[in-house]
Protein backbone atom coordinates (compact mmCIF):
# COMPACT_ATOMS: atom_id res chain seq x y z
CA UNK A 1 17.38 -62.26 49.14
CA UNK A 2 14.01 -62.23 50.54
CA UNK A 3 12.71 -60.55 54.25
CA UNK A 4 9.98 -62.42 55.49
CA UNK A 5 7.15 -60.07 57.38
CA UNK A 6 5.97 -63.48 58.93
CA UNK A 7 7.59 -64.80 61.72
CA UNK A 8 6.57 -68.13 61.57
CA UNK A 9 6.61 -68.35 57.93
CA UNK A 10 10.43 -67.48 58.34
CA UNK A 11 11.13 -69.90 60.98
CA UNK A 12 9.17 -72.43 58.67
CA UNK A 13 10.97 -71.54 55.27
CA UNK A 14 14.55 -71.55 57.68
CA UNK A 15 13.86 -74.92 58.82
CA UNK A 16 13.08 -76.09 55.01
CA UNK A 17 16.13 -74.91 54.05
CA UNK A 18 18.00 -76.25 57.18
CA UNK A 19 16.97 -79.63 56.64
CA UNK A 20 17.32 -80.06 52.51
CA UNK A 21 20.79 -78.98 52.87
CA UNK A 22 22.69 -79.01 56.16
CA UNK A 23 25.70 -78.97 55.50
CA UNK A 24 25.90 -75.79 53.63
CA UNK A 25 22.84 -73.89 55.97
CA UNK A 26 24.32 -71.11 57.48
CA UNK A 27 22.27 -69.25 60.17
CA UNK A 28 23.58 -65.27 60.77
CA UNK A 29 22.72 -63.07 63.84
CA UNK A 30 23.14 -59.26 63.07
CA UNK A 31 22.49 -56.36 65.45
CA UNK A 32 23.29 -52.63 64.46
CA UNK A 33 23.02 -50.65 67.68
CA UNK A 34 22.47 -47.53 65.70
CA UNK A 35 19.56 -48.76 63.90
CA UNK A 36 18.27 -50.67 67.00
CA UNK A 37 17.29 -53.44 64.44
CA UNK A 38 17.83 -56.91 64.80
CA UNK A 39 18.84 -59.04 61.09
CA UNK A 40 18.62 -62.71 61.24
CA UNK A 41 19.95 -64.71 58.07
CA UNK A 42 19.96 -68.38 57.04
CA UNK A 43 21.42 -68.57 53.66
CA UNK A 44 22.69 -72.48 51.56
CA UNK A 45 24.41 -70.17 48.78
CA UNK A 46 21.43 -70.49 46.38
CA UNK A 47 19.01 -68.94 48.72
CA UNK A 48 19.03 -66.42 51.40
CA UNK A 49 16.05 -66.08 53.73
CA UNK A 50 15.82 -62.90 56.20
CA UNK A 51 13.78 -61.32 58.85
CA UNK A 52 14.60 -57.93 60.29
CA UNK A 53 12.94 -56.38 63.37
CA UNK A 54 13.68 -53.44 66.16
CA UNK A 55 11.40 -55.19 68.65
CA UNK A 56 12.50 -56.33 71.91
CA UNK A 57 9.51 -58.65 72.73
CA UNK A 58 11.48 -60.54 69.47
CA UNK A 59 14.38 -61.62 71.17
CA UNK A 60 12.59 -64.70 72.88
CA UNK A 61 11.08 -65.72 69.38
CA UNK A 62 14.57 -66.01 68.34
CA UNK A 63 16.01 -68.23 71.31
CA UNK A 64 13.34 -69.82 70.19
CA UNK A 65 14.68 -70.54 66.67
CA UNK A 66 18.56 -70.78 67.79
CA UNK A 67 17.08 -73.96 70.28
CA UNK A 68 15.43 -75.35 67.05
CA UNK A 69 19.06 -74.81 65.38
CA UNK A 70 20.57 -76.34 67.99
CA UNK A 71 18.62 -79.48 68.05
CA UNK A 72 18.64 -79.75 64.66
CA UNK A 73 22.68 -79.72 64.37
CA UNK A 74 22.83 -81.87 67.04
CA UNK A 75 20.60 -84.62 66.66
CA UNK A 76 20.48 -84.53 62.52
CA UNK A 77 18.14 -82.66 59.90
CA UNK A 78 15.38 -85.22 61.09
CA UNK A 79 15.19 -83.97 64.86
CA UNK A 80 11.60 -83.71 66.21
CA UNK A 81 11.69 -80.14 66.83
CA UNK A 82 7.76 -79.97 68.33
CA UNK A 83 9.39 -80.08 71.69
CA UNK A 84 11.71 -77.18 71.26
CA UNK A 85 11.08 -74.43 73.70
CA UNK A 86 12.85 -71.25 74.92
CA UNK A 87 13.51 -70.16 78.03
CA UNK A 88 10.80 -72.35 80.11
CA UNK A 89 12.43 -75.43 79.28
CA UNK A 90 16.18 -73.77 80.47
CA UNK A 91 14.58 -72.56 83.70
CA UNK A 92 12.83 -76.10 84.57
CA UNK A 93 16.23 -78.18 84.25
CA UNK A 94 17.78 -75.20 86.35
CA UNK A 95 15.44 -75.79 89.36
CA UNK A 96 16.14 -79.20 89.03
CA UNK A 97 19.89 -78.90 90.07
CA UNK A 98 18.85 -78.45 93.66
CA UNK A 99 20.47 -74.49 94.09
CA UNK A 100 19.23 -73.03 97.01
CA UNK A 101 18.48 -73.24 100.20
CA UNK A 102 16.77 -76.89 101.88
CA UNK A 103 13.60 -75.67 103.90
């Protein structure tokens, strides 16, 4: 078990592990109110990657990495994931739906 102090070298090392086995790759959200820390896990059975944090400025970086997830289950391990964004790309097909008022 091994907590990463690097962001991006987590996401990097998750996405490794993601795409050598993806069947197996689990991906784990934990949040202990108590603490106020945030645990996220991705784990194949042989190797379990971590990253722990109690900031809240971290809760877009991981959007961020459940959108990579996402793509990455959905389209297969060998997604492009360089277009992956958070919460920009959600709020841009939003404003395309045409909610609102005409003026």
């Amino acid at each position: 078990m091994v907590y990463f102090d690097s962001w991006d070298e987590f996401v990097e090392r998750s996405v490794q592990l993601f795409r050598a086995d993806p069947i197996t790759t689990r991906y784990v959200m934990k949040y202990r109110h108590c603490d106020g820390k945030l645990v996220l896990k991705v784990t194949d059975n042989r190797e379990c990657l971590k990253f722990k944090t109690d900031q809240a400025q971290d809760a877009k970086k991981m959007e961020k990495l459940n959108n990579i997830f996402f793509a990455l289950m959905t389209h297969g391990p060998d997604a492009d994931i360089s277009e992956v964004s958070g919460k920009e790309q959600a709020e841009q097909q939003q404003s395309k739906k045409g909610r609102g008022r005409r003026q």
